[in-house]
C-alpha atoms as a PDB file:
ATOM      1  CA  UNK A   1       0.000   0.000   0.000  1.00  0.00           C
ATOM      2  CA  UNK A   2       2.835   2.437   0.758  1.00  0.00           C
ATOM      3  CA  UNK A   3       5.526   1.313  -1.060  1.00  0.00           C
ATOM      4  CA  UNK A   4       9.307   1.471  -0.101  1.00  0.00           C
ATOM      5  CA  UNK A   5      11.497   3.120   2.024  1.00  0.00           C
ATOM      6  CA  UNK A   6       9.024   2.506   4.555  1.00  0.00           C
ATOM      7  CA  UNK A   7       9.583   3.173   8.449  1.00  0.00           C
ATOM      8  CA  UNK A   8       7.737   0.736  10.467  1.00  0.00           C
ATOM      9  CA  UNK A   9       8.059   1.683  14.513  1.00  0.00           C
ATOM     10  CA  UNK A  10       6.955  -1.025  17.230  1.00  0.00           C
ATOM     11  CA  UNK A  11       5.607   1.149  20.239  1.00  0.00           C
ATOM     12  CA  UNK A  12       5.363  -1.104  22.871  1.00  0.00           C
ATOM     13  CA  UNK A  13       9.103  -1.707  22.795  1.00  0.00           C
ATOM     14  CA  UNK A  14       9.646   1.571  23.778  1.00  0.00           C
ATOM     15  CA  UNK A  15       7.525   0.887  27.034  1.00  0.00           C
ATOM     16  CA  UNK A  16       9.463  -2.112  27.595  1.00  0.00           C
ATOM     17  CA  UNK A  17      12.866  -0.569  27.561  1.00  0.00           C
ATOM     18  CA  UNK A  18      11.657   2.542  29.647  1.00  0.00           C
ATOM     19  CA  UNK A  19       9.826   0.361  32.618  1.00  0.00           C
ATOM     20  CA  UNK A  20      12.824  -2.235  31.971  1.00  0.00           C
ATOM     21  CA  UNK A  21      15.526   0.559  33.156  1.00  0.00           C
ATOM     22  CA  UNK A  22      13.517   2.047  35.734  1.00  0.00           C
ATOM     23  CA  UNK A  23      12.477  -1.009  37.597  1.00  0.00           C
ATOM     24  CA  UNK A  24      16.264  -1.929  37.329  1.00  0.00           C
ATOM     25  CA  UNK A  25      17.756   1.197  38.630  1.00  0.00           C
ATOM     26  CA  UNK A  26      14.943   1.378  41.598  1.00  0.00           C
ATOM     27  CA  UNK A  27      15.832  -2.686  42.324  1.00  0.00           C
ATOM     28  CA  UNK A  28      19.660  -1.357  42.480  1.00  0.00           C
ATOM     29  CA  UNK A  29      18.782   1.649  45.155  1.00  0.00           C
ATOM     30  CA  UNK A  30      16.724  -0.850  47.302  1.00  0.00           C
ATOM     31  CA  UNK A  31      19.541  -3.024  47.205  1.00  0.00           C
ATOM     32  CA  UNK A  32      22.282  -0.914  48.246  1.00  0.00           C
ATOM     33  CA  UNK A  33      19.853   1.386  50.759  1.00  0.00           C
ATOM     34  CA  UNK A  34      20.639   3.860  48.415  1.00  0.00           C
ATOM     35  CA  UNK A  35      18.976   7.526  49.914  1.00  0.00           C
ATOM     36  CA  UNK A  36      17.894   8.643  46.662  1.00  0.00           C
ATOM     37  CA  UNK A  37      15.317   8.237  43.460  1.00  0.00           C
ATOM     38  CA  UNK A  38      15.597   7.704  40.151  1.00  0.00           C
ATOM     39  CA  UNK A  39      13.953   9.393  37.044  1.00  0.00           C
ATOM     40  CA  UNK A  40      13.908   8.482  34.092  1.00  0.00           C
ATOM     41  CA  UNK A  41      13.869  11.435  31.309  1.00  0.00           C
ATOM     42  CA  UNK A  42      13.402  11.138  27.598  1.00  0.00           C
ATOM     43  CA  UNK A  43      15.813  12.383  25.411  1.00  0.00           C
ATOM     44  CA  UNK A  44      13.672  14.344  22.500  1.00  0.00           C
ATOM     45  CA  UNK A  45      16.323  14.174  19.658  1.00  0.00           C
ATOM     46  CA  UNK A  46      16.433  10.887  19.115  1.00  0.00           C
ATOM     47  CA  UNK A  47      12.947  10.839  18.136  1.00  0.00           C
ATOM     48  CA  UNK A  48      10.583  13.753  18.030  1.00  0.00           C
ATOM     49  CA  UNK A  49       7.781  11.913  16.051  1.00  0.00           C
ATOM     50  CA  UNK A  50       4.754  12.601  18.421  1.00  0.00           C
ATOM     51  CA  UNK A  51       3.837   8.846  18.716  1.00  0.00           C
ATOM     52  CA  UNK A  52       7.401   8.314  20.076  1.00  0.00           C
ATOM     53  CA  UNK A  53       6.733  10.936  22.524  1.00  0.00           C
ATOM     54  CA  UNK A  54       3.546   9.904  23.493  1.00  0.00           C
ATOM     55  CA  UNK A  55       4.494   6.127  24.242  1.00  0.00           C
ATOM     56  CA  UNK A  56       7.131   7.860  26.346  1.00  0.00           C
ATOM     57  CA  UNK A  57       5.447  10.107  28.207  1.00  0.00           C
ATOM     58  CA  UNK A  58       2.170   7.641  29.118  1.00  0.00           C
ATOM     59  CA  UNK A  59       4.959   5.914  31.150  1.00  0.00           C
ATOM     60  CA  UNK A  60       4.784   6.882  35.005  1.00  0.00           C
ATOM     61  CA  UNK A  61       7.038   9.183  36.362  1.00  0.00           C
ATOM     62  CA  UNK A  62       8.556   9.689  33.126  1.00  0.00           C
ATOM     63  CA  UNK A  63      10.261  13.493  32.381  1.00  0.00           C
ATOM     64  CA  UNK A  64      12.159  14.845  29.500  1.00  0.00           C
ATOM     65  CA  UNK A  65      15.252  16.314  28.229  1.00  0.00           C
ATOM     66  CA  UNK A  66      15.362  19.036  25.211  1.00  0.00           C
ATOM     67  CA  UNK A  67      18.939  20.077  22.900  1.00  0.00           C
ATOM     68  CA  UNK A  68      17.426  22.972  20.990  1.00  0.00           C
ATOM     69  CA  UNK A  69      14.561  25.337  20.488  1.00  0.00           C
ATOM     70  CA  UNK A  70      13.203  23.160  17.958  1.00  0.00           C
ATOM     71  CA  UNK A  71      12.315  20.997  21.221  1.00  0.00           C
ATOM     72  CA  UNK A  72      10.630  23.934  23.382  1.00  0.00           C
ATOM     73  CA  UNK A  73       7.089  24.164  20.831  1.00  0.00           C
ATOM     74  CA  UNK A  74       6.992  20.418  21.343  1.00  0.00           C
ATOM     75  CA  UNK A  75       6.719  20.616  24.818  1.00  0.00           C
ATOM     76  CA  UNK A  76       3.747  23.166  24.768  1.00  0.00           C
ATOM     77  CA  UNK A  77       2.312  21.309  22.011  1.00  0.00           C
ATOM     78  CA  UNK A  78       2.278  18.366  24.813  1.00  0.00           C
ATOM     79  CA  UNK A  79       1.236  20.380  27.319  1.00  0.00           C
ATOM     80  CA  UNK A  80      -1.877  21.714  25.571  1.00  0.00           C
ATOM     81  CA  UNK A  81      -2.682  17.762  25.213  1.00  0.00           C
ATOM     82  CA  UNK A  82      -2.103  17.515  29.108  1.00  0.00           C
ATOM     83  CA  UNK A  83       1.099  14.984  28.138  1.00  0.00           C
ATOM     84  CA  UNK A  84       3.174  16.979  30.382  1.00  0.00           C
ATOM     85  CA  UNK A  85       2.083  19.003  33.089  1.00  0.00           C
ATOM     86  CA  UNK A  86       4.108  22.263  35.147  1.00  0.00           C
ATOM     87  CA  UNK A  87       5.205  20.124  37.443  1.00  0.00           C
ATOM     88  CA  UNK A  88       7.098  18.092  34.925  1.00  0.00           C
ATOM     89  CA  UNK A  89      10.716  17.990  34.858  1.00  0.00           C
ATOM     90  CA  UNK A  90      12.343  19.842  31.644  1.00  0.00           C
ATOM     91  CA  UNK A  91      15.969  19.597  31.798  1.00  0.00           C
ATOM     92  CA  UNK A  92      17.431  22.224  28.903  1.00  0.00           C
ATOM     93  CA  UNK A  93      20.771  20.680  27.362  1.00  0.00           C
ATOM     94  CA  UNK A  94      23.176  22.077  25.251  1.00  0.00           C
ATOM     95  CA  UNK A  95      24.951  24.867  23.870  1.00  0.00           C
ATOM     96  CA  UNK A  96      22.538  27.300  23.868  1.00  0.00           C
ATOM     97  CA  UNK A  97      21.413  29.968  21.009  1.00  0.00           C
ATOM     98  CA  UNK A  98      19.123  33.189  21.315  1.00  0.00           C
ATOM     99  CA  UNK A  99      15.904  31.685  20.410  1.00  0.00           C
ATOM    100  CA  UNK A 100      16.438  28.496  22.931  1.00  0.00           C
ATOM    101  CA  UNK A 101      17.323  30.687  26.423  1.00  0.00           C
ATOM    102  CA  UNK A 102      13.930  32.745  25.536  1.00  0.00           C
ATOM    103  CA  UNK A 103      11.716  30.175  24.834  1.00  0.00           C
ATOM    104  CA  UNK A 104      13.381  28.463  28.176  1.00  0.00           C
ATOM    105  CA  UNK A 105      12.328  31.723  30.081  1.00  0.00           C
ATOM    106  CA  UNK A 106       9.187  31.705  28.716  1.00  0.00           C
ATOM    107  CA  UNK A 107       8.521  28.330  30.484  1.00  0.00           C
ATOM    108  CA  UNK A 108       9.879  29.528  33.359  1.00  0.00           C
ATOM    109  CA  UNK A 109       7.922  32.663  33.181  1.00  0.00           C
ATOM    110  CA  UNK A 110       4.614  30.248  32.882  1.00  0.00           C
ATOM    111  CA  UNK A 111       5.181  28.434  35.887  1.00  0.00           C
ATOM    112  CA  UNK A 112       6.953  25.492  34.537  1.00  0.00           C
ATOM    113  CA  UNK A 113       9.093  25.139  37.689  1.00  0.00           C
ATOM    114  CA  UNK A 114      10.696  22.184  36.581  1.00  0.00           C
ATOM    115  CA  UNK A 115      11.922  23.395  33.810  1.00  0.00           C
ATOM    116  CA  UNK A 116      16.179  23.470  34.431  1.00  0.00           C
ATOM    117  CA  UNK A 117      18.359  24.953  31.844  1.00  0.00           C
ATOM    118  CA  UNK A 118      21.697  23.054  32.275  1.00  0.00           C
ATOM    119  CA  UNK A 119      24.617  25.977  32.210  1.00  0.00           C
ATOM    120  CA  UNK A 120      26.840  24.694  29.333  1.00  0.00           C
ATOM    121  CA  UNK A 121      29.017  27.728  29.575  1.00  0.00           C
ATOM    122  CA  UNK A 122      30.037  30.694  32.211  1.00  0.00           C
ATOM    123  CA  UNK A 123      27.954  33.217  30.786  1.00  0.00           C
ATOM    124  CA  UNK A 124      24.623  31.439  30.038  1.00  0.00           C
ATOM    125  CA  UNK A 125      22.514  32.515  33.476  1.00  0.00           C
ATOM    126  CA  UNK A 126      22.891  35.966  32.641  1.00  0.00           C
ATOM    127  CA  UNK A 127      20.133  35.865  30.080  1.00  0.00           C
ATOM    128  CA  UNK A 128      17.746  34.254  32.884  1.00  0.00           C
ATOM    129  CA  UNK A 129      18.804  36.098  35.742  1.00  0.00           C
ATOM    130  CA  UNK A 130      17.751  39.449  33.134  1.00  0.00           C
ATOM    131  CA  UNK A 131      14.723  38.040  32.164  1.00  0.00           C
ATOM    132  CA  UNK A 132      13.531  35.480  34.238  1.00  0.00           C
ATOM    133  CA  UNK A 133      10.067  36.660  36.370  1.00  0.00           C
ATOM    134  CA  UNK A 134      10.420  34.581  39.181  1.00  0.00           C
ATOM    135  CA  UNK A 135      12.979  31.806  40.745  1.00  0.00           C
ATOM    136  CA  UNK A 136      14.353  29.035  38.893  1.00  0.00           C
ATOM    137  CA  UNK A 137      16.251  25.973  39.279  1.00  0.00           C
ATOM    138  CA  UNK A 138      19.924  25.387  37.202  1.00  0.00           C
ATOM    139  CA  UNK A 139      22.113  22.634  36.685  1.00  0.00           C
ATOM    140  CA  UNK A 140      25.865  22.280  35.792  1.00  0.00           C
ATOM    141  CA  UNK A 141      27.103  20.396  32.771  1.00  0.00           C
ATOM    142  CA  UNK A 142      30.757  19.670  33.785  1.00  0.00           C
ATOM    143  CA  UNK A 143      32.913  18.953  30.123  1.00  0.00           C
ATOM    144  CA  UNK A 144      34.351  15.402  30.554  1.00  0.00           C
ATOM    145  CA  UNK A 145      37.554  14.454  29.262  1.00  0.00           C
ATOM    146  CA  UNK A 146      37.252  12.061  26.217  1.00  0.00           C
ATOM    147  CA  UNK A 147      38.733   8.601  26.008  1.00  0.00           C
ATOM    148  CA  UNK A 148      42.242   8.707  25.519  1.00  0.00           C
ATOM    149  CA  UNK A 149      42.359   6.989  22.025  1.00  0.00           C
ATOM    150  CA  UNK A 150      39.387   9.633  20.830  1.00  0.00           C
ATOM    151  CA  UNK A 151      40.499  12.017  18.493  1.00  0.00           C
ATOM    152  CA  UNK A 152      39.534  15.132  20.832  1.00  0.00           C
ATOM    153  CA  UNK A 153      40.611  15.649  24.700  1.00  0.00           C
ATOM    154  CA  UNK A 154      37.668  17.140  26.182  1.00  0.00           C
ATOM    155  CA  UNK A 155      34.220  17.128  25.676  1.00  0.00           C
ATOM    156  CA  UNK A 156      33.124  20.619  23.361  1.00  0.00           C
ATOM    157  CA  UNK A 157      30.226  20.492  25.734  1.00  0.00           C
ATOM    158  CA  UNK A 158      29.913  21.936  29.393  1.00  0.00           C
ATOM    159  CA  UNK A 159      32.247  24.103  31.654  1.00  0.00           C
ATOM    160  CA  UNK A 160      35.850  22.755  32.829  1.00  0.00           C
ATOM    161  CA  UNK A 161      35.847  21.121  36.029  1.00  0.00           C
ATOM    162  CA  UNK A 162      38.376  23.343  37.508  1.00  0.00           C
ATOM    163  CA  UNK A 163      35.868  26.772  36.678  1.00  0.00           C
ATOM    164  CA  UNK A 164      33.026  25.000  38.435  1.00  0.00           C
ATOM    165  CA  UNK A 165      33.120  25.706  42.048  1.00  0.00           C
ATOM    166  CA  UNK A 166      34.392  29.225  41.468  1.00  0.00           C
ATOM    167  CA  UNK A 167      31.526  29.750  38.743  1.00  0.00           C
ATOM    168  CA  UNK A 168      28.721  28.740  41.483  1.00  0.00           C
ATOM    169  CA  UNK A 169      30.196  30.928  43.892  1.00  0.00           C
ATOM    170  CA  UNK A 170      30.409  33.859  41.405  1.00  0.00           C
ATOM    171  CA  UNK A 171      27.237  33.982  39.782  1.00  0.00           C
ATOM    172  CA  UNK A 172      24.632  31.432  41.470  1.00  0.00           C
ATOM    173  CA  UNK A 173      25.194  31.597  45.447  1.00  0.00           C
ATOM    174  CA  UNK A 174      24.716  35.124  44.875  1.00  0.00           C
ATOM    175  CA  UNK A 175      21.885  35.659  42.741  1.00  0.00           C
ATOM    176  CA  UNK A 176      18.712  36.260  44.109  1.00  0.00           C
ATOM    177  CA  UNK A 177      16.675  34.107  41.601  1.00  0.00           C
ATOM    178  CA  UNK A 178      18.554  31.398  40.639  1.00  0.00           C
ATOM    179  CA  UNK A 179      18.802  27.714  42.472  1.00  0.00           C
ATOM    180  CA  UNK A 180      21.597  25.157  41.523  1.00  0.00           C
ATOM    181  CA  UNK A 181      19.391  21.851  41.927  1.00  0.00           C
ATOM    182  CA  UNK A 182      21.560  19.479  39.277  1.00  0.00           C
ATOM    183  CA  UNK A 183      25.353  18.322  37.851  1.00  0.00           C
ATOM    184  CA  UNK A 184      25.379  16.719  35.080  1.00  0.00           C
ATOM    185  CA  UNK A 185      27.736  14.813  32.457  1.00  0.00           C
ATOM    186  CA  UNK A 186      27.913  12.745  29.753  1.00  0.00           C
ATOM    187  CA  UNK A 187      30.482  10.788  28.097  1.00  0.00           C
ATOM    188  CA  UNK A 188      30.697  10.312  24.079  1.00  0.00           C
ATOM    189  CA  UNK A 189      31.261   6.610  23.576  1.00  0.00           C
ATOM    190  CA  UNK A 190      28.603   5.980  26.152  1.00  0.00           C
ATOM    191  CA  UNK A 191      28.422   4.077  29.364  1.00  0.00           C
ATOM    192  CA  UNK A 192      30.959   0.864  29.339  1.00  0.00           C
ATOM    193  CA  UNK A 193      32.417  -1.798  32.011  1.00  0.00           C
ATOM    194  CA  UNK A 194      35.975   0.194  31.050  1.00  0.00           C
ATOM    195  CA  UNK A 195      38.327   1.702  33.655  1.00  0.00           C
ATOM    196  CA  UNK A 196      37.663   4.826  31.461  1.00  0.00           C
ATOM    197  CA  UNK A 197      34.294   5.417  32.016  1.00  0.00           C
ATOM    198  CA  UNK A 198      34.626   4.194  36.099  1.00  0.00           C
ATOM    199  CA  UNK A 199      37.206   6.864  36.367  1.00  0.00           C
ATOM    200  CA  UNK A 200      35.447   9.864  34.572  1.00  0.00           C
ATOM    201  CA  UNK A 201      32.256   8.410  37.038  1.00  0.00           C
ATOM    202  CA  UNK A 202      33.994   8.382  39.846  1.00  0.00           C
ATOM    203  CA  UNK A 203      35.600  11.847  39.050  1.00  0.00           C
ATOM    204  CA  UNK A 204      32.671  13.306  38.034  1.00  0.00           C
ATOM    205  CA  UNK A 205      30.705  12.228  41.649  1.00  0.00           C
ATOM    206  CA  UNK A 206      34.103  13.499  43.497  1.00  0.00           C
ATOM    207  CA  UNK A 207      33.195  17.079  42.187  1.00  0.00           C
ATOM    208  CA  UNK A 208      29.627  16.893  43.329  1.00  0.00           C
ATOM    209  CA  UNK A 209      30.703  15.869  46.809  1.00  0.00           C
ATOM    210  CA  UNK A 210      33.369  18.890  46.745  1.00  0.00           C
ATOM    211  CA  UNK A 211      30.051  21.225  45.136  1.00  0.00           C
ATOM    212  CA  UNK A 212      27.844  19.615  47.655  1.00  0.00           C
ATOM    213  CA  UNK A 213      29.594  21.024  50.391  1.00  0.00           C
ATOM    214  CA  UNK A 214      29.302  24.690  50.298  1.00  0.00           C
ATOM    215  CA  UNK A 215      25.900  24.237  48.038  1.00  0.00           C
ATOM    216  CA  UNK A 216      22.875  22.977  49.996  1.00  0.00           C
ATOM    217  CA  UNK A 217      20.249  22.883  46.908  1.00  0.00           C
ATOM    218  CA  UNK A 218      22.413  20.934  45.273  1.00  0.00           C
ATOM    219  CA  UNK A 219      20.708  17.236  45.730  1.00  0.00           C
ATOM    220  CA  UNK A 220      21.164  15.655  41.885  1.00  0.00           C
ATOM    221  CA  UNK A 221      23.071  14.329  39.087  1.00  0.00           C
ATOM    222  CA  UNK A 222      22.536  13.548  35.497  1.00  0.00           C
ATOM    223  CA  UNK A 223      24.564  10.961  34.350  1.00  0.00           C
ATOM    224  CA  UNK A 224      23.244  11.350  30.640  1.00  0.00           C
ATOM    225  CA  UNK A 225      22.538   8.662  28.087  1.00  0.00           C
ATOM    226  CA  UNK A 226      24.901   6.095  26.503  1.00  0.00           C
ATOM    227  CA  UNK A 227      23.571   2.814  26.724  1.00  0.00           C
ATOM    228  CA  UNK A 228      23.959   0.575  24.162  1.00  0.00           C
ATOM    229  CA  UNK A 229      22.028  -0.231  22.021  1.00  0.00           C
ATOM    230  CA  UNK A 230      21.991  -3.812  19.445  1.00  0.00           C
ATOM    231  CA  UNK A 231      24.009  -2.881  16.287  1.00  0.00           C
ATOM    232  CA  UNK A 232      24.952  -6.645  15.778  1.00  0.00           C
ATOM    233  CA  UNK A 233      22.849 -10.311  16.287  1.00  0.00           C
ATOM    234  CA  UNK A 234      26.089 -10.979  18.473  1.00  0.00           C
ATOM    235  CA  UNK A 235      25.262  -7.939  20.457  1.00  0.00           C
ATOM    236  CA  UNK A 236      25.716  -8.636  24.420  1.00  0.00           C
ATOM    237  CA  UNK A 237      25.408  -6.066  26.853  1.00  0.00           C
ATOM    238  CA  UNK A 238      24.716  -6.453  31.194  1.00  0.00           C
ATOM    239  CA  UNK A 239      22.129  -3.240  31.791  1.00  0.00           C
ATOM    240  CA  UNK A 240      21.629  -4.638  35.252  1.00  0.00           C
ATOM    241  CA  UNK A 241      24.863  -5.115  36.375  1.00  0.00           C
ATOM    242  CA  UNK A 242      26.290  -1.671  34.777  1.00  0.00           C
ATOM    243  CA  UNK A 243      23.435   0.078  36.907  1.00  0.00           C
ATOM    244  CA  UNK A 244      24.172  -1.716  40.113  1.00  0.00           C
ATOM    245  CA  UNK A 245      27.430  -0.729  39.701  1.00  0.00           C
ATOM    246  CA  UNK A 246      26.556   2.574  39.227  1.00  0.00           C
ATOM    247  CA  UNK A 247      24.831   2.981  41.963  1.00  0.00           C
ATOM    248  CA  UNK A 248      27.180   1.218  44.612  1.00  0.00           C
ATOM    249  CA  UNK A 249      30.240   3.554  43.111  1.00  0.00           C
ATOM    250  CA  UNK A 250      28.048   7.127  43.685  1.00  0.00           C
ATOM    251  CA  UNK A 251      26.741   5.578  47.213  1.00  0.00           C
ATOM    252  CA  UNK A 252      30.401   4.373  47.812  1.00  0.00           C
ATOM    253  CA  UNK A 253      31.778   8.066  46.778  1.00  0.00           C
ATOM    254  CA  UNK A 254      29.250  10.061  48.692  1.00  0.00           C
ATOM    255  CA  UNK A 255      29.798   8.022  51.714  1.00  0.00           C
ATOM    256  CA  UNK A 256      33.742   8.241  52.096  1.00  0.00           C
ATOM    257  CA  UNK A 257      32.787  12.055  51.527  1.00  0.00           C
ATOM    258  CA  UNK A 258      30.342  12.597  54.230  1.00  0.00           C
ATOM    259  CA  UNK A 259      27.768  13.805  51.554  1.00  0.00           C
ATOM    260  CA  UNK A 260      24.061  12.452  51.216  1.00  0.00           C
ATOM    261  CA  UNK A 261      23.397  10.814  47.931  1.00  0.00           C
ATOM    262  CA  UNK A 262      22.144  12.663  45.024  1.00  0.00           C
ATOM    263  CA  UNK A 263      19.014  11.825  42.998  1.00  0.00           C
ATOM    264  CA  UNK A 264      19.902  10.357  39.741  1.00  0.00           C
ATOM    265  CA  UNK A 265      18.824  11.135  36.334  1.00  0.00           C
ATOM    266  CA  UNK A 266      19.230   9.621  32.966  1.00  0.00           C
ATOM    267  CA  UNK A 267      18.408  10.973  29.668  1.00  0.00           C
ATOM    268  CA  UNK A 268      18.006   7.465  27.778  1.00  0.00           C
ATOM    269  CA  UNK A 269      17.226   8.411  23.834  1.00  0.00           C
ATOM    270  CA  UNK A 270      18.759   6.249  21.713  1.00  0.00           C
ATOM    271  CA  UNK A 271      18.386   3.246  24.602  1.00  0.00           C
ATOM    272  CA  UNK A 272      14.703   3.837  24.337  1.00  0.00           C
ATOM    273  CA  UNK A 273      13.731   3.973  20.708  1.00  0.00           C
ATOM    274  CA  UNK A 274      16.766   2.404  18.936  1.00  0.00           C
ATOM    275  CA  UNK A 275      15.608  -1.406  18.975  1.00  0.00           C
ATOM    276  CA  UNK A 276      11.653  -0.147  18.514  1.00  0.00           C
ATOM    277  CA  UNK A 277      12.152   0.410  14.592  1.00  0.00           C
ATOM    278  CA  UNK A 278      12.932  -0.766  11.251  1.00  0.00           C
ATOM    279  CA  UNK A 279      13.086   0.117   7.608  1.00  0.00           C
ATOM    280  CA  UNK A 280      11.957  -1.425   4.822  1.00  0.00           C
ATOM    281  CA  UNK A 281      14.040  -1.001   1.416  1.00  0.00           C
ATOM    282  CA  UNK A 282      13.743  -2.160  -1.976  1.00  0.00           C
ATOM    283  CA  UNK A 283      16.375  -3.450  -4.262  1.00  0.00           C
ATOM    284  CA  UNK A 284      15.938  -1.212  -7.486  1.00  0.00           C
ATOM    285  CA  UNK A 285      19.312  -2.578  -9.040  1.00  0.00           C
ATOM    286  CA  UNK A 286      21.725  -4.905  -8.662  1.00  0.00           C
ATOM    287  CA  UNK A 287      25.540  -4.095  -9.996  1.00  0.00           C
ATOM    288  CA  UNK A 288      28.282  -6.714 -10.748  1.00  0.00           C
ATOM    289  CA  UNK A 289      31.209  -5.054 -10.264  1.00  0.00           C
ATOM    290  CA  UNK A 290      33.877  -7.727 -10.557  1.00  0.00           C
ATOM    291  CA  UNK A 291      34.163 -11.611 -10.665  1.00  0.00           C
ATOM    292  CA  UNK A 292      32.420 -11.876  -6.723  1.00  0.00           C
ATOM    293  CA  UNK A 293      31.067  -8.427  -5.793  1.00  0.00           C
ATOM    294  CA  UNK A 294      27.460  -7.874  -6.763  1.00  0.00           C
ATOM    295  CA  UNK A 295      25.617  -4.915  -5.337  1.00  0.00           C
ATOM    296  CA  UNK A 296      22.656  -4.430  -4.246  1.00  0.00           C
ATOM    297  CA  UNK A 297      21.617  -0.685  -4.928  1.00  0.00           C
ATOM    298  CA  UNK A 298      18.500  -0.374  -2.826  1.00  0.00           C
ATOM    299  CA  UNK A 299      16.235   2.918  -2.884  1.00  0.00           C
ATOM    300  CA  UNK A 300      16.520   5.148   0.483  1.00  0.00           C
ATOM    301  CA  UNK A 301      20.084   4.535   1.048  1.00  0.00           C
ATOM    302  CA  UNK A 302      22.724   7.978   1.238  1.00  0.00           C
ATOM    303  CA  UNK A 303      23.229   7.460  -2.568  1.00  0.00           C
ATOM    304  CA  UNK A 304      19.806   7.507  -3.475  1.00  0.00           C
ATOM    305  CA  UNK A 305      18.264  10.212  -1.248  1.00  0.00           C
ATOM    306  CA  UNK A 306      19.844  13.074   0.969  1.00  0.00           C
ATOM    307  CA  UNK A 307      21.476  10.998   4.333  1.00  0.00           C
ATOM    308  CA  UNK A 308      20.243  11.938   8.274  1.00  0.00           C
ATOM    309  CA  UNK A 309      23.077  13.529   9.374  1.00  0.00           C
ATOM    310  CA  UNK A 310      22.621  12.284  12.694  1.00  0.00           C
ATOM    311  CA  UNK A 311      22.520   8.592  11.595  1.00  0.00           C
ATOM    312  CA  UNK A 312      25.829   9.180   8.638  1.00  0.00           C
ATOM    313  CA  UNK A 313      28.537   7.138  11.671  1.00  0.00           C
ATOM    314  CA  UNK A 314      25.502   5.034  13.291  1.00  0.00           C
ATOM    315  CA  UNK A 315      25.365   1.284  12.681  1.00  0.00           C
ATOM    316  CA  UNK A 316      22.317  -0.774  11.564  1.00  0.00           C
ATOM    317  CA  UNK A 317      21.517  -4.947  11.261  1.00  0.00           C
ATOM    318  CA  UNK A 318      20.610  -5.192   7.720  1.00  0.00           C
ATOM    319  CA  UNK A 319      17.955  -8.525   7.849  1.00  0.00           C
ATOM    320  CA  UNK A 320      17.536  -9.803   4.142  1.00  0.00           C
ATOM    321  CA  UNK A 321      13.904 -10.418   3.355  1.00  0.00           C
ATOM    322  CA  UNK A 322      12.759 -12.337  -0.358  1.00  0.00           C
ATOM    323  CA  UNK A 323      16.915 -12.953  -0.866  1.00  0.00           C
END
């Protein structure tokens, strides 16, 4: 009926993978006695089709987590279908243009007082503290450093962790309006049993015990996205045990430091949608271009229509069908 390249998307999947992670990460905090929650936000840019967000969103205690100001009219748009509510948490990532910090005041303005732009750079909060109405809650992005075999050192994202205490002490402690609730981070090539990723973790929950201490609002962390998703029928990976582990390192941290735990929040976009899809293709030619190579030219692929940017380094298990 509709032809080919067709995009078929399997919504209960993505209910399975969001109740999946939550139930595992509140099994992990009863098991450790860990003082804290878990929630569980939705990461908009991996998917802003409305039945994506939807399925999301009818999920319990389920939040979200916006890039750009393409993501800020979504979020009324839900809002005006009573998807998300004020109370709803609205954590504002990334680097952060004049179009995205307005609409973000705007929210605030309305009374979303959830809604927490996370300060990628030193001079971002000005903008609210000028224009914001009423108080507001912040978070932190600190920029990680980058694996050592990745071609950059630090992430292009955040503020160093050296200008972080100093910045809070600067501009938030003393403003009149503005509450640092969150630290977040994120690491590139995702969340891995590696010594890497353990010590960027274990850095990264070092700082918010050091932040902790002269910053009482301060109760919560976002520890990003970065699971794994299946790119290959091989494809193993131990979600349970990487968040119990995760959660007895932060409890383990916090303790030696005297500090009380912090909440923890995840931003799970690729996770949640990435195994809830497929597309279907059709072979429109097929090319033999020596003695054993014969190609399949198929129509949707990057030589046949303009590619996703977003998808142009991701990996996909290609299933033949009829050959």
């Amino acid at each position: 009926q509709y032809g080919t390249p067709l995009i078929l998307t399997y919504l209960p999947r993505i209910s399975e993978n969001i109740r999946y992670v939550q139930a595992t990460f509140n099994s992990a905090i009863e098991k450790f006695k860990y003082n804290g929650s878990y929630t569980y936000c939705y990461c908009t840019k991996s998917s802003h089709f409305s039945f994506i967000l939807e399925e999301a969103l009818k999920n319990k205690n389920v939040h979200v987590e916006t890039s750009s100001s393409f993501d800020i009219p979504i979020i009324r748009s839900l809002h005006q279908k009573g998807k998300v509510n004020k109370d709803t948490y609205i954590l504002c990532n990334g680097f952060k243009r004049p179009l995205y910090v307005q609409y973000i005041t705007e929210l605030i303005n309305d009374g979303f007082k959830n809604c927490v732009p996370i300060l990628d750079n030193l001079y971002e909060i000005d903008y609210y503290e000028q224009h914001a109405t009423q108080p507001f809650k912040v978070g932190i992005r600190v920029a990680s450093d980058e694996e050592p075999n990745f071609e950059f050192y630090t992430s292009r994202l955040g503020i160093r962790y050296s200008d972080i205490v100093q910045f809070y002490k600067d501009k938030i402690e003393k403003s009149e309006k503005a509450q640092l609730k969150l630290l977040h981070f994120f690491i590139n090539t995702g969340i891995k049993d590696t010594a890497y990723y353990w010590s960027e973790l274990s850095r990264f929950i070092f700082k918010y015990c050091e932040l902790k201490k002269v910053c009482p609002s301060l109760d919560s962390i976002d520890i990003g996205g970065g699971f794994p998703i299946k790119t290959s029928l091989t494809f193993q990976y131990d979600y349970k045990y990487m968040i119990e582990q995760i959660v007895e390192n932060i409890k383990w941290i916090c303790d030696k430091n005297n500090v009380p735990v912090p909440h923890i929040y995840t931003e799970f976009g690729s996770y949640t949608v990435g195994e809830s899809g497929a597309v279907l293709y059709q072979i429109i030619n097929e090319k033999l271009q020596n003695d054993k190579e014969l190609w399949y030219m198929i129509d949707g692929s990057f030589i046949t229509h303009l590619p996703d940017t977003w998808g142009m380094n991701q990996k996909f298990i290609l299933l033949a069908l009829n050959k």
